[in-house]
N, C-alpha and C. Protein backbone atom coordinates (compact mmCIF):
# COMPACT_ATOMS: atom_id res chain seq x y z
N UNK A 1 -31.89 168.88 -23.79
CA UNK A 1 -33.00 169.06 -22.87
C UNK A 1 -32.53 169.86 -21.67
N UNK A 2 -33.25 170.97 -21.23
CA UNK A 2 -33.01 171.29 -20.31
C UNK A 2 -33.08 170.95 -18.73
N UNK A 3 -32.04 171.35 -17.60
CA UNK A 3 -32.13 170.67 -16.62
C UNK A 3 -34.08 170.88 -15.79
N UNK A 4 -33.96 169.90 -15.00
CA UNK A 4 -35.52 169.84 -14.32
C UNK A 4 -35.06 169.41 -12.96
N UNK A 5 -34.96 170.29 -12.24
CA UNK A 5 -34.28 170.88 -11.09
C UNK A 5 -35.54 169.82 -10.30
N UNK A 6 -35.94 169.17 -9.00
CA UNK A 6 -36.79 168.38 -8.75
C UNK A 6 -36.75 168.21 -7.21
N UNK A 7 -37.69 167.72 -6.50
CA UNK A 7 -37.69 166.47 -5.20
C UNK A 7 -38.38 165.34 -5.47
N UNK A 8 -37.31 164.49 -5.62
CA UNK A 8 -37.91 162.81 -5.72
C UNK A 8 -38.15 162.34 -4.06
N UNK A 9 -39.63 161.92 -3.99
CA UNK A 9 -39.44 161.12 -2.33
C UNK A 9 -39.79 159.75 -2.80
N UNK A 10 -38.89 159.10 -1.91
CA UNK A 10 -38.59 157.97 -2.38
C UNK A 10 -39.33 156.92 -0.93
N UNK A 11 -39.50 155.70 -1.08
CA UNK A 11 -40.34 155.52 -0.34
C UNK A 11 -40.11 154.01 -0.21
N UNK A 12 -39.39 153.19 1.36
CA UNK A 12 -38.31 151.96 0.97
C UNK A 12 -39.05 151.35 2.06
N UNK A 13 -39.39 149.94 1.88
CA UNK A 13 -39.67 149.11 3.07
C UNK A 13 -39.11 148.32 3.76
N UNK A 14 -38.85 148.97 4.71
CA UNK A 14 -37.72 147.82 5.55
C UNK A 14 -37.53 146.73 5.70
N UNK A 15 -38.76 146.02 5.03
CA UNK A 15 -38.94 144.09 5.12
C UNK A 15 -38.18 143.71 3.83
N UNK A 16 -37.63 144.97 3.05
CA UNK A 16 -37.79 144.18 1.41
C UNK A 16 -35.91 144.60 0.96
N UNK A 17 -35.43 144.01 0.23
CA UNK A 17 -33.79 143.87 0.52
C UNK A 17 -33.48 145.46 -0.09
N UNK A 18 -34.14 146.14 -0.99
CA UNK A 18 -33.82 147.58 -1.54
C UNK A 18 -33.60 148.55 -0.25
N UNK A 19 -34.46 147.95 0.50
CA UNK A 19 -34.22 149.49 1.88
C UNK A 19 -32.53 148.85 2.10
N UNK A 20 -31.85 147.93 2.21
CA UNK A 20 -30.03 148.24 2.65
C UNK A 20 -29.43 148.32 1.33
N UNK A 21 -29.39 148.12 0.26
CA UNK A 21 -29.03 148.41 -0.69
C UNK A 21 -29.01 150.19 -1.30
N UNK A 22 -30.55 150.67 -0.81
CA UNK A 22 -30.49 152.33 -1.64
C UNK A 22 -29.77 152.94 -0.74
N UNK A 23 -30.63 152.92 1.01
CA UNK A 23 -29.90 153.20 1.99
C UNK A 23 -28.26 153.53 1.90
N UNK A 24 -27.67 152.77 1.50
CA UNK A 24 -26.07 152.87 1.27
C UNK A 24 -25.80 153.76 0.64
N UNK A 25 -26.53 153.65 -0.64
CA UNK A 25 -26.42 154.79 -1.76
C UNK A 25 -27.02 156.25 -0.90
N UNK A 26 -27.87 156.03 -0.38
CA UNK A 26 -28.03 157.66 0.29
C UNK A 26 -27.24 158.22 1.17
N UNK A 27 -26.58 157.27 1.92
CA UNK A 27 -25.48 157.83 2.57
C UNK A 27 -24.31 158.74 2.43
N UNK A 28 -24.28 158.64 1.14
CA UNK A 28 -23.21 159.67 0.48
C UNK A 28 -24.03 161.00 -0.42
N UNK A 29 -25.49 160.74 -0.20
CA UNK A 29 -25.80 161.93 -0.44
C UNK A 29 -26.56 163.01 0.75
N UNK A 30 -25.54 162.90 1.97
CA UNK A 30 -25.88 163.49 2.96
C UNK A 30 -26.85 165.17 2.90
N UNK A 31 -25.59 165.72 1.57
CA UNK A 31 -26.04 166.99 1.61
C UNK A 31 -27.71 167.51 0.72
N UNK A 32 -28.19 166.18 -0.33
CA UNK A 32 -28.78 166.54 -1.00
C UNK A 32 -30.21 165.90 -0.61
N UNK A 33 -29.98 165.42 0.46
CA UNK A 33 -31.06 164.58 0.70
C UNK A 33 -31.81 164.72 1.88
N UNK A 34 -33.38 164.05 2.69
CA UNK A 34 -33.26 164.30 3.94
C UNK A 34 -33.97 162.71 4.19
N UNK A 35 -33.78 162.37 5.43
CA UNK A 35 -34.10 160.65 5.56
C UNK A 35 -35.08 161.09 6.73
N UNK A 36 -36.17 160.51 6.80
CA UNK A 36 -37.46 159.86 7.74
C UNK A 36 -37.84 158.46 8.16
N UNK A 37 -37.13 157.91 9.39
CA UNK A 37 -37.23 156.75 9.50
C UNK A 37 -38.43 156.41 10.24
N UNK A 38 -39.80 155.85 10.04
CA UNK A 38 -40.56 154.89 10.73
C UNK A 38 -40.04 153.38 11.46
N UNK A 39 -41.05 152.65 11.86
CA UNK A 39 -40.63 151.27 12.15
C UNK A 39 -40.78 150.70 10.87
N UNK A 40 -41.55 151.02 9.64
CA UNK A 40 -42.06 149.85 8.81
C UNK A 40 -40.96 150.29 7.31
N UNK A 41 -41.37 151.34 7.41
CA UNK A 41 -40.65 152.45 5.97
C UNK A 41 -39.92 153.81 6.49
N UNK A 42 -38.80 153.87 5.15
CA UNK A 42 -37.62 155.10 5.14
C UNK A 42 -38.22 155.65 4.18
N UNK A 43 -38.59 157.38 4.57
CA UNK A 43 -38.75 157.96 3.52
C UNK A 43 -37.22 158.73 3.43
N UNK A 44 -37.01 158.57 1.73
CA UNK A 44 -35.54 159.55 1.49
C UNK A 44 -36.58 160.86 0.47
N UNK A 45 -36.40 162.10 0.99
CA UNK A 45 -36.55 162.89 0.00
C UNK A 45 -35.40 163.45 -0.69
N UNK A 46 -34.89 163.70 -2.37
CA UNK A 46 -33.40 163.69 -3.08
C UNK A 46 -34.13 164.48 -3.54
N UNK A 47 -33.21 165.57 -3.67
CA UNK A 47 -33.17 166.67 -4.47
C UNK A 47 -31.97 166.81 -5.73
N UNK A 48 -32.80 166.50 -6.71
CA UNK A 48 -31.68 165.97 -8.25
C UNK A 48 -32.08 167.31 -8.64
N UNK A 49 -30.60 167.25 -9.51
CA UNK A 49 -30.52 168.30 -10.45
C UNK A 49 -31.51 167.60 -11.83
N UNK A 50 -31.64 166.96 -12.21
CA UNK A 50 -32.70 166.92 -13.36
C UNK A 50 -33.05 165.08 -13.19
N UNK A 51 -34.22 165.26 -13.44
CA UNK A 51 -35.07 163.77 -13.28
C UNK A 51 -35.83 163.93 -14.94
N UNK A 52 -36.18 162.51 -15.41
CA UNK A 52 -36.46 162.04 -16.68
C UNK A 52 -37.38 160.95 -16.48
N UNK A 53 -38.86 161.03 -16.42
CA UNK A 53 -39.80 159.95 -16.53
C UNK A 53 -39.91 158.96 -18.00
N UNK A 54 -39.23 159.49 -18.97
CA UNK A 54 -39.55 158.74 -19.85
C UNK A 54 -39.26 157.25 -20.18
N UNK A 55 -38.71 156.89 -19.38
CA UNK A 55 -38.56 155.21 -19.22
C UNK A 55 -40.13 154.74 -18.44
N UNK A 56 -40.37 154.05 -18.60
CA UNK A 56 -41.60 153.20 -18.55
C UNK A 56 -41.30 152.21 -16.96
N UNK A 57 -40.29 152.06 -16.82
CA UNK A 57 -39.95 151.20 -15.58
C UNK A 57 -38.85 151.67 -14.44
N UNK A 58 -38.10 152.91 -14.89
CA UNK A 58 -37.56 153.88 -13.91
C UNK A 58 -37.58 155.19 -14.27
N UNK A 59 -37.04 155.88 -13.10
CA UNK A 59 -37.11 157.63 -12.96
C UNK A 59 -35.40 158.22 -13.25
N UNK A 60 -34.92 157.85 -13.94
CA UNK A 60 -33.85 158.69 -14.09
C UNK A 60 -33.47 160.03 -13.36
N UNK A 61 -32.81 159.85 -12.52
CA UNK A 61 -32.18 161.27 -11.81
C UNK A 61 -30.88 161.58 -11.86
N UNK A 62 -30.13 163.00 -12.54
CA UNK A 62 -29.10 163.30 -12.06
C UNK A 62 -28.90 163.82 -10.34
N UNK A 63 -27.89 163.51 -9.60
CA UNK A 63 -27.33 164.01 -8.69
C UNK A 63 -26.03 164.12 -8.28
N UNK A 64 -25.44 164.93 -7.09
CA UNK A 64 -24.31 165.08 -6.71
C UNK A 64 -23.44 164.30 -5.91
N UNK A 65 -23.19 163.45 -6.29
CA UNK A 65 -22.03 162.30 -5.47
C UNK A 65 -20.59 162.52 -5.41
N UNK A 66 -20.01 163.08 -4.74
CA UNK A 66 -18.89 163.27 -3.90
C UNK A 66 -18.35 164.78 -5.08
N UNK A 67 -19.30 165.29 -5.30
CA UNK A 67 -18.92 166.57 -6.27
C UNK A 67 -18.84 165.71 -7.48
N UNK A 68 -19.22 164.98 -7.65
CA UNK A 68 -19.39 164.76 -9.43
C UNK A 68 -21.07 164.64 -9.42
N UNK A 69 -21.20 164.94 -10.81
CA UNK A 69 -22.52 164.59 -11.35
C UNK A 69 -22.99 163.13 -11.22
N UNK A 70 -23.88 162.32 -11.49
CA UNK A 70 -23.91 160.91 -11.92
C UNK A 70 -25.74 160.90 -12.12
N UNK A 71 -25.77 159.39 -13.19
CA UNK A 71 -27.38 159.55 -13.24
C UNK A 71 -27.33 158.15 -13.10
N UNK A 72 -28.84 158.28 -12.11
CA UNK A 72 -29.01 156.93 -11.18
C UNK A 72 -30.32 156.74 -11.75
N UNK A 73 -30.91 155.37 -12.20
CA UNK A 73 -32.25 155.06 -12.25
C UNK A 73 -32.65 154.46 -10.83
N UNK A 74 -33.98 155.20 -10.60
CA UNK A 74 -34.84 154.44 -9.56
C UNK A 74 -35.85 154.00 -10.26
N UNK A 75 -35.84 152.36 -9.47
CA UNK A 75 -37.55 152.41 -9.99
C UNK A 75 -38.24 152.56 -9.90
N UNK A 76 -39.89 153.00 -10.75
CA UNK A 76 -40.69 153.83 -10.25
C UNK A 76 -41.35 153.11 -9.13
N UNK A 77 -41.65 151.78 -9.11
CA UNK A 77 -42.10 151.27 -7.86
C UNK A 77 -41.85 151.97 -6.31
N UNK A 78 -40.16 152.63 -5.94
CA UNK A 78 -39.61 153.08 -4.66
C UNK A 78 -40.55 154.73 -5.31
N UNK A 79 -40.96 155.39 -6.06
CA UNK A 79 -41.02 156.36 -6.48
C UNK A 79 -42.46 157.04 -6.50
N UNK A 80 -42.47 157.53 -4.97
CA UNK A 80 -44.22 158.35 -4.26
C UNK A 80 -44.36 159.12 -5.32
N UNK A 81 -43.40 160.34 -5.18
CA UNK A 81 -43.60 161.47 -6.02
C UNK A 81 -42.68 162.63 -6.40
N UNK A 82 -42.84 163.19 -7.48
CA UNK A 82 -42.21 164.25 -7.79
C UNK A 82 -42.33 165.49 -7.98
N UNK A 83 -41.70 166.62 -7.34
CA UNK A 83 -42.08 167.83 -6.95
C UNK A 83 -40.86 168.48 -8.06
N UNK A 84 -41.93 169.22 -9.26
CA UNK A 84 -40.51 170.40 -9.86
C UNK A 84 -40.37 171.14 -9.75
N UNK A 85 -39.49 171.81 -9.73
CA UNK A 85 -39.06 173.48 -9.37
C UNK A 85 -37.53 173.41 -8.94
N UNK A 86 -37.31 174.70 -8.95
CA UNK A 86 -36.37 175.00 -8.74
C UNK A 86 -36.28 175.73 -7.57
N UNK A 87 -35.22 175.57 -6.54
CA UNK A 87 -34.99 176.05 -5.07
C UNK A 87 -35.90 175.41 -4.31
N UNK A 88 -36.61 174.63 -4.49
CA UNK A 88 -37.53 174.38 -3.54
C UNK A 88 -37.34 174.27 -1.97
N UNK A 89 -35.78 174.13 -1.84
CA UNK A 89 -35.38 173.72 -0.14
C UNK A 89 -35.23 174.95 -0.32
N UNK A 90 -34.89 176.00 -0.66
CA UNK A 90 -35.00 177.51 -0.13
C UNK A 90 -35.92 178.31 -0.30
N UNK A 91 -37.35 177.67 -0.86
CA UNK A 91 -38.76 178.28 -1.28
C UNK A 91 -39.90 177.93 0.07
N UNK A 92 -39.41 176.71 0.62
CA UNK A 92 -40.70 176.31 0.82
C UNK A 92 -39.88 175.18 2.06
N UNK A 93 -39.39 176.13 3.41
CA UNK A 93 -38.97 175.43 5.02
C UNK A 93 -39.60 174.80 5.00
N UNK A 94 -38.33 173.42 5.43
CA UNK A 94 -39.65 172.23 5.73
C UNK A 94 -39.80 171.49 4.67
N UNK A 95 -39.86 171.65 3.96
CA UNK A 95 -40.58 170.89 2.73
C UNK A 95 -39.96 169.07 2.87
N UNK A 96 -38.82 169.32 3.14
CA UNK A 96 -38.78 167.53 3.48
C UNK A 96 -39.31 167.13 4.35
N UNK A 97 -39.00 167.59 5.18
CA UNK A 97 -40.12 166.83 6.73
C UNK A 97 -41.25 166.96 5.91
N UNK A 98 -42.23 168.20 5.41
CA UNK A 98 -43.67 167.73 4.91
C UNK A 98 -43.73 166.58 3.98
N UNK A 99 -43.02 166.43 3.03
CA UNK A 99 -43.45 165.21 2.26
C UNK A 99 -43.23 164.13 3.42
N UNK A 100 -42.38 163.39 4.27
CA UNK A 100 -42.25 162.58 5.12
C UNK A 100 -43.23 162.35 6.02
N UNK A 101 -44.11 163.15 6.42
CA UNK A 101 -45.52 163.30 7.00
C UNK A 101 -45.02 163.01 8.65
């Protein structure tokens, strides 16, 4: 299958134990990611090299963690939406802040 270049925005509530748990995990994806903090919810928008809906209960994404590849399921529950294309952070300034509103 070919890669499906993507922006997953991801969408975490601070009352609920996943916002310090993913949180952590985004931390090491400084470069691929952009974070929007409210008082209530963190939006993370991730830019994976290829995402896979076909699981029924998560979103499969490859991304770049410390220069290696790795594939992480989210579940679709944390999972607003998905934007495909390719370059999109160099197509379309901004584009994380816009999904973050």
């Amino acid at each position: 299958m070919p890669e499906q270049p993507a922006v997953v925005s991801i969408h975490l509530d601070k009352s609920t134990p996943d916002h310090h748990f993913w949180m952590g995990f985004f931390k090491d994806l400084k470069d691929s990611s952009s974070v929007t903090d409210t008082s209530i919810v963190t939006v993370v928008n991730l830019w994976v090299q290829h995402y896979d809906l076909s699981d029924h209960q998560f979103v499969r994404v490859k991304v770049k963690v410390h220069k290696k590849s790795v594939v992480v399921l989210v579940p679709r529950r944390l999972v607003n939406l998905v934007v495909h294309g390719d370059g999109l952070e160099k197509t379309i300034p901004g584009f994380a802040r816009t999904l973050a509103g």
